[in-house]
N, C-alpha and C. Protein backbone atom coordinates (compact mmCIF):
# COMPACT_ATOMS: atom_id res chain seq x y z
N UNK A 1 3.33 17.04 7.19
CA UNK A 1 3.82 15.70 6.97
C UNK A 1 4.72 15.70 5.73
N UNK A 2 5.81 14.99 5.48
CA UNK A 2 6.82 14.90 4.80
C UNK A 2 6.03 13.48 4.16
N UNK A 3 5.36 14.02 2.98
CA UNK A 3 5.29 12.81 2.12
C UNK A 3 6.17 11.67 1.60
N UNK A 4 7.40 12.44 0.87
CA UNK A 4 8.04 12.09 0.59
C UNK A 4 9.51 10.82 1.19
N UNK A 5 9.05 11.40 2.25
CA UNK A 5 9.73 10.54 3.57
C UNK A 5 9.49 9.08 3.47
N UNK A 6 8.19 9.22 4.03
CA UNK A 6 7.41 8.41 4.19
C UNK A 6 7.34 7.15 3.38
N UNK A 7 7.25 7.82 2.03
CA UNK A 7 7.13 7.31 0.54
C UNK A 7 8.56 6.92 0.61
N UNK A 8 9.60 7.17 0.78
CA UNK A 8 10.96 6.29 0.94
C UNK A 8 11.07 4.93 1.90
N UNK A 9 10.51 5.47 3.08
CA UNK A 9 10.32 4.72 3.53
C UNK A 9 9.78 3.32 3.54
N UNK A 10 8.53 3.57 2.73
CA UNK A 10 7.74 2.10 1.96
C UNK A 10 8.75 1.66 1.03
N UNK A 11 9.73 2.21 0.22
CA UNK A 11 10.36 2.43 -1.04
C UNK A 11 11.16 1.12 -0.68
N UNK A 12 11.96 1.62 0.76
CA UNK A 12 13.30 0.51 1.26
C UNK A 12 12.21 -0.56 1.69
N UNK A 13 11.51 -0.73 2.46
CA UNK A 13 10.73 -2.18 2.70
C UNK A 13 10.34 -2.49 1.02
N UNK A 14 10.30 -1.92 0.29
CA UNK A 14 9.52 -2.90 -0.85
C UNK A 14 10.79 -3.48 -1.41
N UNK A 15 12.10 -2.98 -1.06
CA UNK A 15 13.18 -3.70 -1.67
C UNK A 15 13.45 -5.10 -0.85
N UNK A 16 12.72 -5.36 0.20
CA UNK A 16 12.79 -6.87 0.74
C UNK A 16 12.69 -7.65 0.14
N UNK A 17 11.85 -7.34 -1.03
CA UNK A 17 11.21 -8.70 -2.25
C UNK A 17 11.09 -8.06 -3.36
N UNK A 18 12.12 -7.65 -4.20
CA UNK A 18 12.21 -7.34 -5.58
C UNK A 18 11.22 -7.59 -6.67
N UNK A 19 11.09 -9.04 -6.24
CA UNK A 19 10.45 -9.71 -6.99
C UNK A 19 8.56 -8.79 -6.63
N UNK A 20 8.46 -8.48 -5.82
CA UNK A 20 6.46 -8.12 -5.66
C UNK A 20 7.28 -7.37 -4.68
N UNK A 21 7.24 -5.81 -5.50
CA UNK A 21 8.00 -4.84 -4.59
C UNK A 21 6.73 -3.62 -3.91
N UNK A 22 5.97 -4.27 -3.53
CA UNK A 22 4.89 -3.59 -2.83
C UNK A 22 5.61 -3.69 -1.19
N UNK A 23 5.74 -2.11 -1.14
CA UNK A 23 5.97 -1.68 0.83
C UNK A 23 4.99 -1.03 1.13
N UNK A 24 4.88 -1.04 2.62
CA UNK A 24 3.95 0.13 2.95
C UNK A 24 4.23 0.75 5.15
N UNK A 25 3.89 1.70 4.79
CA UNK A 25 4.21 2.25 6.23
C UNK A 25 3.05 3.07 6.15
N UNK A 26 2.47 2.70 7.88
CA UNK A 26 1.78 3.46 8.73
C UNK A 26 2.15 4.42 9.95
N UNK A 27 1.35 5.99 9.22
CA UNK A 27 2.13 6.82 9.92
C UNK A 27 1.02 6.98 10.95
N UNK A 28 1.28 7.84 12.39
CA UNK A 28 0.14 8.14 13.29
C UNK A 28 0.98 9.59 12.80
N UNK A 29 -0.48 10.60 12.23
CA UNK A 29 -0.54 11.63 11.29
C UNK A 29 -0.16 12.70 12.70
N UNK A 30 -0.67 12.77 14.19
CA UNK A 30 -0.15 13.61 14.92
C UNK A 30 1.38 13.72 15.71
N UNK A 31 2.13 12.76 15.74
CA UNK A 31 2.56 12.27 16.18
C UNK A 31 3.67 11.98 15.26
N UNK A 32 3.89 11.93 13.72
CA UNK A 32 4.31 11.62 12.94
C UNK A 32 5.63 10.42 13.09
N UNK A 33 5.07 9.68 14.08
CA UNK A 33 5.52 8.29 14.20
C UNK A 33 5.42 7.12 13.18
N UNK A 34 5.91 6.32 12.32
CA UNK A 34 5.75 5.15 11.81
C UNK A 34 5.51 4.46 12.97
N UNK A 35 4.34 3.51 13.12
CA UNK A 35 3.57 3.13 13.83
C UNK A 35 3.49 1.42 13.62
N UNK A 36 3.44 1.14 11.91
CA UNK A 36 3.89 -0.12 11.49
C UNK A 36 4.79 -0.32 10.36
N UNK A 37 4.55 -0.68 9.95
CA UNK A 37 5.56 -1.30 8.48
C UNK A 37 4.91 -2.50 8.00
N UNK A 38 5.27 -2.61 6.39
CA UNK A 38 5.29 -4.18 6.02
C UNK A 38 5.41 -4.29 4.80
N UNK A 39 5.68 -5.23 3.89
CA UNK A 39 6.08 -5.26 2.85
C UNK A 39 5.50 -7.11 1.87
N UNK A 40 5.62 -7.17 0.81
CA UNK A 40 4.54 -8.23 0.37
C UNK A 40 5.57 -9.33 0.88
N UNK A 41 4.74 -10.41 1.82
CA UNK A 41 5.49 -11.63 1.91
C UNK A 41 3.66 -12.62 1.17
N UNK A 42 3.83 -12.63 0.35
CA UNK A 42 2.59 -13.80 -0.47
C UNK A 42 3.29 -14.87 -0.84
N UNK A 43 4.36 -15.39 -0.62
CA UNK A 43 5.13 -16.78 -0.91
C UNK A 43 4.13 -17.02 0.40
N UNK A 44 4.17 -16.43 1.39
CA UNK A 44 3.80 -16.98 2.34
C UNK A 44 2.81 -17.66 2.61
N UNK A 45 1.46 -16.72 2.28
CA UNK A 45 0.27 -16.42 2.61
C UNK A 45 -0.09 -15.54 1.44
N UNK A 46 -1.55 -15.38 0.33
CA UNK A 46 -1.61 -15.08 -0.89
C UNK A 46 -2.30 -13.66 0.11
N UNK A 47 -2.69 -13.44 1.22
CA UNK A 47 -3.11 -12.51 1.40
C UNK A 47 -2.04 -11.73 2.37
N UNK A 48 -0.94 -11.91 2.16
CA UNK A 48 -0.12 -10.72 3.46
C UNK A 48 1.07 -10.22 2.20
N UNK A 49 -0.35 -8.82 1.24
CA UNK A 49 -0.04 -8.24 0.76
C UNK A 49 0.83 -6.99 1.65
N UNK A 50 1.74 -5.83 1.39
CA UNK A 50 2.32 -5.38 2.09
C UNK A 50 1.28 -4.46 2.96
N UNK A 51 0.26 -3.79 2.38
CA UNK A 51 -0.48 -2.72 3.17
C UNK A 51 -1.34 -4.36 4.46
N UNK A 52 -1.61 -5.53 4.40
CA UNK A 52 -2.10 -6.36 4.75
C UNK A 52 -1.25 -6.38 5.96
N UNK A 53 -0.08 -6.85 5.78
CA UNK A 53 0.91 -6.93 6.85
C UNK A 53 1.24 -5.84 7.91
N UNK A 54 1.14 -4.57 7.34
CA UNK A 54 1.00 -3.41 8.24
C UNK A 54 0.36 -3.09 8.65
N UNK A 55 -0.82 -3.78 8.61
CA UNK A 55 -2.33 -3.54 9.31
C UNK A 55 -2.15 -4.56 10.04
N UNK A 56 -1.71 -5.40 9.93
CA UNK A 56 -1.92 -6.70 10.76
C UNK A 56 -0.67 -6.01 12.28
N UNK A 57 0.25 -5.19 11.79
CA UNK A 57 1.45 -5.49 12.04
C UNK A 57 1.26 -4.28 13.79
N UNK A 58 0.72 -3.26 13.21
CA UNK A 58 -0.66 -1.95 13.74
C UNK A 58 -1.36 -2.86 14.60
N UNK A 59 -2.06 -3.78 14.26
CA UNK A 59 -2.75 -4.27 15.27
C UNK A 59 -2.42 -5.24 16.51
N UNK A 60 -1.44 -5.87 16.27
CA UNK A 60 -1.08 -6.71 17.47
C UNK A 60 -0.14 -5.54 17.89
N UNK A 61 0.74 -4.65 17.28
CA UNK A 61 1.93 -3.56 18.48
C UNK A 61 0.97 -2.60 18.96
N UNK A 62 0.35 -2.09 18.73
CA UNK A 62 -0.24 -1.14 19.08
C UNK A 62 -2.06 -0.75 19.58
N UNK A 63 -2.85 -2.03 18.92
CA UNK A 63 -4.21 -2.20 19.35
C UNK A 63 -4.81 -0.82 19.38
N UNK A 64 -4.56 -0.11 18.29
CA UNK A 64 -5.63 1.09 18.20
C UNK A 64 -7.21 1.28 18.22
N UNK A 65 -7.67 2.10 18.84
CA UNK A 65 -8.73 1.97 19.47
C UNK A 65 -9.29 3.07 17.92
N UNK A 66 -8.76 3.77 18.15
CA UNK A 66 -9.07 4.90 16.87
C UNK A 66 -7.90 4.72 15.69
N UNK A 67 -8.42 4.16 14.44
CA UNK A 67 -7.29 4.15 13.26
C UNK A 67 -7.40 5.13 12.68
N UNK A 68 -8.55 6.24 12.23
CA UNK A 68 -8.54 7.62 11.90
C UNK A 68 -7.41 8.53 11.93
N UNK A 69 -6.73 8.32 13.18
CA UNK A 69 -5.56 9.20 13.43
C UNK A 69 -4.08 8.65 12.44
N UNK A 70 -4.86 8.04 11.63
CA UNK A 70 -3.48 7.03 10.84
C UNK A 70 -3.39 7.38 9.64
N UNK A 71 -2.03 7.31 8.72
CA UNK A 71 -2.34 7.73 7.22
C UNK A 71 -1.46 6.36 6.67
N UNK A 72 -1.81 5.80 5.80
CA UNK A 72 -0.67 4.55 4.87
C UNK A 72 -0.59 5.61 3.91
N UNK A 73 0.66 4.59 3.46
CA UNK A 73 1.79 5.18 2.52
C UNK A 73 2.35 3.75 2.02
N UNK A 74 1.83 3.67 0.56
CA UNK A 74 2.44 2.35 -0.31
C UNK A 74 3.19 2.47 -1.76
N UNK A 75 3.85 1.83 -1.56
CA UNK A 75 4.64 1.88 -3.11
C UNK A 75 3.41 1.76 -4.41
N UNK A 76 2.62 1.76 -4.33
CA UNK A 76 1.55 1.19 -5.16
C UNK A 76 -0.25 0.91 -4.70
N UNK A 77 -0.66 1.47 -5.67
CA UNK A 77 -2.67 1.65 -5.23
C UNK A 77 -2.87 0.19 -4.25
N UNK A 78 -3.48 0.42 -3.37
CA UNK A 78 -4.18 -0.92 -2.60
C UNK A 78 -4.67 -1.26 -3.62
N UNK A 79 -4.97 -2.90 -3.48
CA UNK A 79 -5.83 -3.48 -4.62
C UNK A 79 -7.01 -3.88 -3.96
N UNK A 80 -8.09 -4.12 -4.57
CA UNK A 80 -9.72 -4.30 -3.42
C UNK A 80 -9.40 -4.93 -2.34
N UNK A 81 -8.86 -6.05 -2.16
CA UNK A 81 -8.47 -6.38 -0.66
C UNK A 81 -7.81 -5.43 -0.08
N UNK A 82 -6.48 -4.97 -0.36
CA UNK A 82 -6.05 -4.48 0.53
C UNK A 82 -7.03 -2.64 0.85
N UNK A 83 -7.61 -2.64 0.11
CA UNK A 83 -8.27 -0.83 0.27
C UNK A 83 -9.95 -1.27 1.28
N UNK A 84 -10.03 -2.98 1.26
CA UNK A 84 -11.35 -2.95 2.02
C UNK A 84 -10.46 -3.37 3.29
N UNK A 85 -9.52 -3.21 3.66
CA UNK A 85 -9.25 -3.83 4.71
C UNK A 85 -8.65 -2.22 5.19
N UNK A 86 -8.17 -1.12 4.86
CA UNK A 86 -8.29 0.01 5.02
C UNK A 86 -9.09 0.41 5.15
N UNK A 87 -10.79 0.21 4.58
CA UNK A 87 -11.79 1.18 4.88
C UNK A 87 -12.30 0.38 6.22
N UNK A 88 -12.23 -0.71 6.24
CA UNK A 88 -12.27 -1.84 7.75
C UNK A 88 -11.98 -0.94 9.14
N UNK A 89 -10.47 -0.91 9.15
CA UNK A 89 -9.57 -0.39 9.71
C UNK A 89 -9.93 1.26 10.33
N UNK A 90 -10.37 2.12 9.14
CA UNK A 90 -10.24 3.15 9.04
C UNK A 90 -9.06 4.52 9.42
N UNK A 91 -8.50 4.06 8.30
CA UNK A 91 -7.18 4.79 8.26
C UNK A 91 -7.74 5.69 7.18
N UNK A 92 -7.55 6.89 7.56
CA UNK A 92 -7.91 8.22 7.31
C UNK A 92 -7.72 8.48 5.89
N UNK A 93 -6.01 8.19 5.49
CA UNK A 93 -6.01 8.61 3.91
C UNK A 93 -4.74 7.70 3.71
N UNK A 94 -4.79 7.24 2.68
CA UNK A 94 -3.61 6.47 1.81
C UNK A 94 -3.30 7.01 0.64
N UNK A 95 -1.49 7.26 0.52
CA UNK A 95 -0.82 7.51 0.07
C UNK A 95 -0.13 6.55 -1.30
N UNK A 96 -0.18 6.95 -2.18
CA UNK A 96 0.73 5.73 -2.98
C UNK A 96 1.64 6.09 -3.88
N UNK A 97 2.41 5.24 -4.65
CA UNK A 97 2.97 5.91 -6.27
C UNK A 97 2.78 5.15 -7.17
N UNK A 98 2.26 4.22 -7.44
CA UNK A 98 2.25 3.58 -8.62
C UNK A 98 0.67 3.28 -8.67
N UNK A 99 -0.20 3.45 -9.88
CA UNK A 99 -1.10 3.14 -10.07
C UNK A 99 -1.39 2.09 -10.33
N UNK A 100 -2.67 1.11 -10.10
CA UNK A 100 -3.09 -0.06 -10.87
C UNK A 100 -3.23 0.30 -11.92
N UNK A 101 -3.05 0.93 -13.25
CA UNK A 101 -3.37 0.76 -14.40
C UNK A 101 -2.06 0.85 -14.71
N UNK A 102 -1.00 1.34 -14.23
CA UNK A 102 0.39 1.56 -14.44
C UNK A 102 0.87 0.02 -14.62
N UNK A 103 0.29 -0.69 -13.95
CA UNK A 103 0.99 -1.99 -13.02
C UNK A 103 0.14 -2.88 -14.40
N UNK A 104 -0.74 -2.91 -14.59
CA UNK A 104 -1.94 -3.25 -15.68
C UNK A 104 -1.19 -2.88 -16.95
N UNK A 105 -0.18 -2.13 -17.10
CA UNK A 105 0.32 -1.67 -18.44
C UNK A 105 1.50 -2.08 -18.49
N UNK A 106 2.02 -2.65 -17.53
CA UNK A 106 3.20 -3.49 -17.44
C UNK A 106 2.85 -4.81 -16.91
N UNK A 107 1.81 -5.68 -17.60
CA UNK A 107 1.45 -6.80 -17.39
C UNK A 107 1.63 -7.11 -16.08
N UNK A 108 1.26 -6.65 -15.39
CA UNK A 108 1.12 -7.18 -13.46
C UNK A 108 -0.12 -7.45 -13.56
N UNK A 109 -0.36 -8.75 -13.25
CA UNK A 109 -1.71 -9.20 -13.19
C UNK A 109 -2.08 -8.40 -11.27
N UNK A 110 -3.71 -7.43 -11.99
CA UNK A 110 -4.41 -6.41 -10.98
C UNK A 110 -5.33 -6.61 -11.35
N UNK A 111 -6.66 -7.09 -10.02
CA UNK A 111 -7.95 -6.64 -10.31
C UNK A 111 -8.67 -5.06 -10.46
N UNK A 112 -9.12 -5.16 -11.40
CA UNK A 112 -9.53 -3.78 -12.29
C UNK A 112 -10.25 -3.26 -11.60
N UNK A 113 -9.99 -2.71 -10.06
CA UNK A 113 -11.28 -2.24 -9.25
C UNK A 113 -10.26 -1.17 -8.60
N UNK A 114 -10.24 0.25 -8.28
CA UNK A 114 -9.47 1.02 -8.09
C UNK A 114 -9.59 1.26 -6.49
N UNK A 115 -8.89 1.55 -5.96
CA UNK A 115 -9.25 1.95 -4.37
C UNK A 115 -10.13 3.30 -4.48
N UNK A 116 -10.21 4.14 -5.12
CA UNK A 116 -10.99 5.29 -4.90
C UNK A 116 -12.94 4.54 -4.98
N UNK A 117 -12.17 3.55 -6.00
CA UNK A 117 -14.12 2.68 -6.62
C UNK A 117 -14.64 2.19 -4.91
N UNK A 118 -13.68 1.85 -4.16
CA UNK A 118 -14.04 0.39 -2.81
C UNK A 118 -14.20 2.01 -1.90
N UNK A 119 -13.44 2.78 -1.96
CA UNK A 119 -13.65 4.27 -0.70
C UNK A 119 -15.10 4.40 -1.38
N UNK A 120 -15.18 4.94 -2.49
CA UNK A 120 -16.77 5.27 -3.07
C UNK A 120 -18.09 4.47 -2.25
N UNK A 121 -17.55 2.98 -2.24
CA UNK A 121 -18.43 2.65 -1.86
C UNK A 121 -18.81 2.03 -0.87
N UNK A 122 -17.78 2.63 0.64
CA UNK A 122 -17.78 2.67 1.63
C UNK A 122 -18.41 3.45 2.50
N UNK A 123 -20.12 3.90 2.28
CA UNK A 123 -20.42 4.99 2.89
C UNK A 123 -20.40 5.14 4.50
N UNK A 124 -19.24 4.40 5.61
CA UNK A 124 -19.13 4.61 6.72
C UNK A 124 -17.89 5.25 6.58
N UNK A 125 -17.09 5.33 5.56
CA UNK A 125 -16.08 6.13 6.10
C UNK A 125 -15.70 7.10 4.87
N UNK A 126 -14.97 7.82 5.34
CA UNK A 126 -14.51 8.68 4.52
C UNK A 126 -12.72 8.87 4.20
N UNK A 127 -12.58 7.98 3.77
CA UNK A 127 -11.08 7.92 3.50
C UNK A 127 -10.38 8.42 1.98
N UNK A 128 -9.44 9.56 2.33
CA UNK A 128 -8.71 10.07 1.30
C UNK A 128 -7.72 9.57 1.15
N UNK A 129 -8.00 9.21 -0.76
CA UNK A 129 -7.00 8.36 -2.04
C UNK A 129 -5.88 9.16 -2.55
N UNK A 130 -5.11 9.23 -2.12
CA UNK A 130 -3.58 10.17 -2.95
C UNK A 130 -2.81 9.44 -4.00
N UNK A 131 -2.48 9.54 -5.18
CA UNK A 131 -1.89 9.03 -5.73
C UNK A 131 -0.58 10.00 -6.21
N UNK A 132 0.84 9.28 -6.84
CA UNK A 132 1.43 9.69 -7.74
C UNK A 132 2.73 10.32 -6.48
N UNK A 133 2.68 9.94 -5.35
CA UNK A 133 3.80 10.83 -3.92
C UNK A 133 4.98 9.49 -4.61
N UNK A 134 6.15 10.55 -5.21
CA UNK A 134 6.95 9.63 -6.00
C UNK A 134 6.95 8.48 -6.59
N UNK A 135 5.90 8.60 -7.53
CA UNK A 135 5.71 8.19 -8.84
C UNK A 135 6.55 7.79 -9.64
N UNK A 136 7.49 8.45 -9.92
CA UNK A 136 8.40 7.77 -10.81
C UNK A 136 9.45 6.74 -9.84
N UNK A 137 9.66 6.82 -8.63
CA UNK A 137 11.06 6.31 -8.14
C UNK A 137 10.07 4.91 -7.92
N UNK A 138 8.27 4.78 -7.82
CA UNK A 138 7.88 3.43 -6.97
C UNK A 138 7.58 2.60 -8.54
N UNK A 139 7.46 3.32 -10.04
CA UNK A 139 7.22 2.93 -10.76
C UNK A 139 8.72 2.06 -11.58
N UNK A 140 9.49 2.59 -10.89
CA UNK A 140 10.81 2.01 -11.43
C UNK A 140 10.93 0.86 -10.88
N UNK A 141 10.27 0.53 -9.54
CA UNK A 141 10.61 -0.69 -8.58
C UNK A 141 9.84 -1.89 -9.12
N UNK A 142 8.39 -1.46 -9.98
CA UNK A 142 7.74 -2.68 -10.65
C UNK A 142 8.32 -2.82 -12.04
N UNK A 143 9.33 -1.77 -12.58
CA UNK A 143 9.42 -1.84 -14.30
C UNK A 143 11.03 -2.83 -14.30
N UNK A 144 12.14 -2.63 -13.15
CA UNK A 144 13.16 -3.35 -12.76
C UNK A 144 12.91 -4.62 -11.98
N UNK A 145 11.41 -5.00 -11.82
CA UNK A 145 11.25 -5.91 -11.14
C UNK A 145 11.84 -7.88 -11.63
N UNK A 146 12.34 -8.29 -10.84
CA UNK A 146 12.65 -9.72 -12.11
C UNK A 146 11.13 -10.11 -11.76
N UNK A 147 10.95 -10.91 -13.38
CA UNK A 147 9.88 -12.08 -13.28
C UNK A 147 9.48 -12.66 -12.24
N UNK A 148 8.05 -12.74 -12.25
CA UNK A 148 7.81 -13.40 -11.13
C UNK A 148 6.29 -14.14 -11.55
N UNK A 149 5.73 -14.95 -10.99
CA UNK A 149 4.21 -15.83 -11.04
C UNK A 149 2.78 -14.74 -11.47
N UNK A 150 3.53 -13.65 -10.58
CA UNK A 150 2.40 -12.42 -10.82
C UNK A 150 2.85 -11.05 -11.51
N UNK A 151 3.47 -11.60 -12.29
CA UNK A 151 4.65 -10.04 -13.52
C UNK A 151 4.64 -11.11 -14.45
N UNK A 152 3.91 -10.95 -15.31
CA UNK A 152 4.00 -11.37 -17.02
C UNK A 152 4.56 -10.34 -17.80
N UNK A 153 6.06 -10.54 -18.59
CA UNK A 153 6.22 -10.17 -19.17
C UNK A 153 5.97 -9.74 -20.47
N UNK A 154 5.86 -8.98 -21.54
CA UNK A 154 5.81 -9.46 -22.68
C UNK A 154 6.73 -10.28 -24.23
């Protein structure tokens, strides 16, 4: 699998909304199909975070019977919603580049609960946490981000 791909891929959907530049793409890991897409629309709806929307997006195109065979790939760590709605799901392993403490150090208001903490304590599944798959190019997308309701500057 071409991480890096992939990780572009979320890169251009997170440029839909500058402003909350969270993308994310679902790959089917045999098949190496993008399967969904999605990117943060929360003007909308406070919960159709981008990994939210691509799960949602997975489930009405495609109605997978088995999500195991699936890997996400996000500009940025799921935050407890979006990583319990992955261990829900069960998508095998998620990909990201920007950390919540990264996002936490550039005043992005993040609940302090890590996706590896919500996998920990998911003992039905076993889903692998990757961090840092272009790191610097997804960390530039929250540090160029304009102001927004949920980016406090200092």
């Amino acid at each position: 699998m071409d991480h890096e791909f992939y990780m572009r891929k979320a890169i251009a959907l997170a440029l839909n909304v500058p402003e909350y530049p969270f993308g994310a793409v679902i790959v089917n890991r045999a098949s190496a199909e993008i399967v969904a897409e999605g990117y943060n629309q929360s003007v909308l709806n406070p919960t159709f975070h981008g990994e939210m929307v691509a799960i949602n997006h997975c489930a009405q195109s495609h109605q997978p019977s088995d999500w195991h065979e699936f890997d996400l790939y996000t500009t940025a760590e799921p935050c407890p919603m979006c990583q319990s709605a992955i261990e829900w799901a069960g998508i095998a392993t998620v990909y990201y580049g920007t950390s919540i403490p990264y996002l936490q150090q550039h005043n992005w208001q993040q609940i302090n609960i890590r996706a590896s903490e919500i996998s920990a304590q998911t003992a039905f599944r076993n889903t692998r946490i990757i961090g840092g798959v272009l790191e610097d190019a997804c960390n530039a997308l929250f540090l160029n981000a304009p102001k927004s309701v949920f980016h406090h500057c200092d």
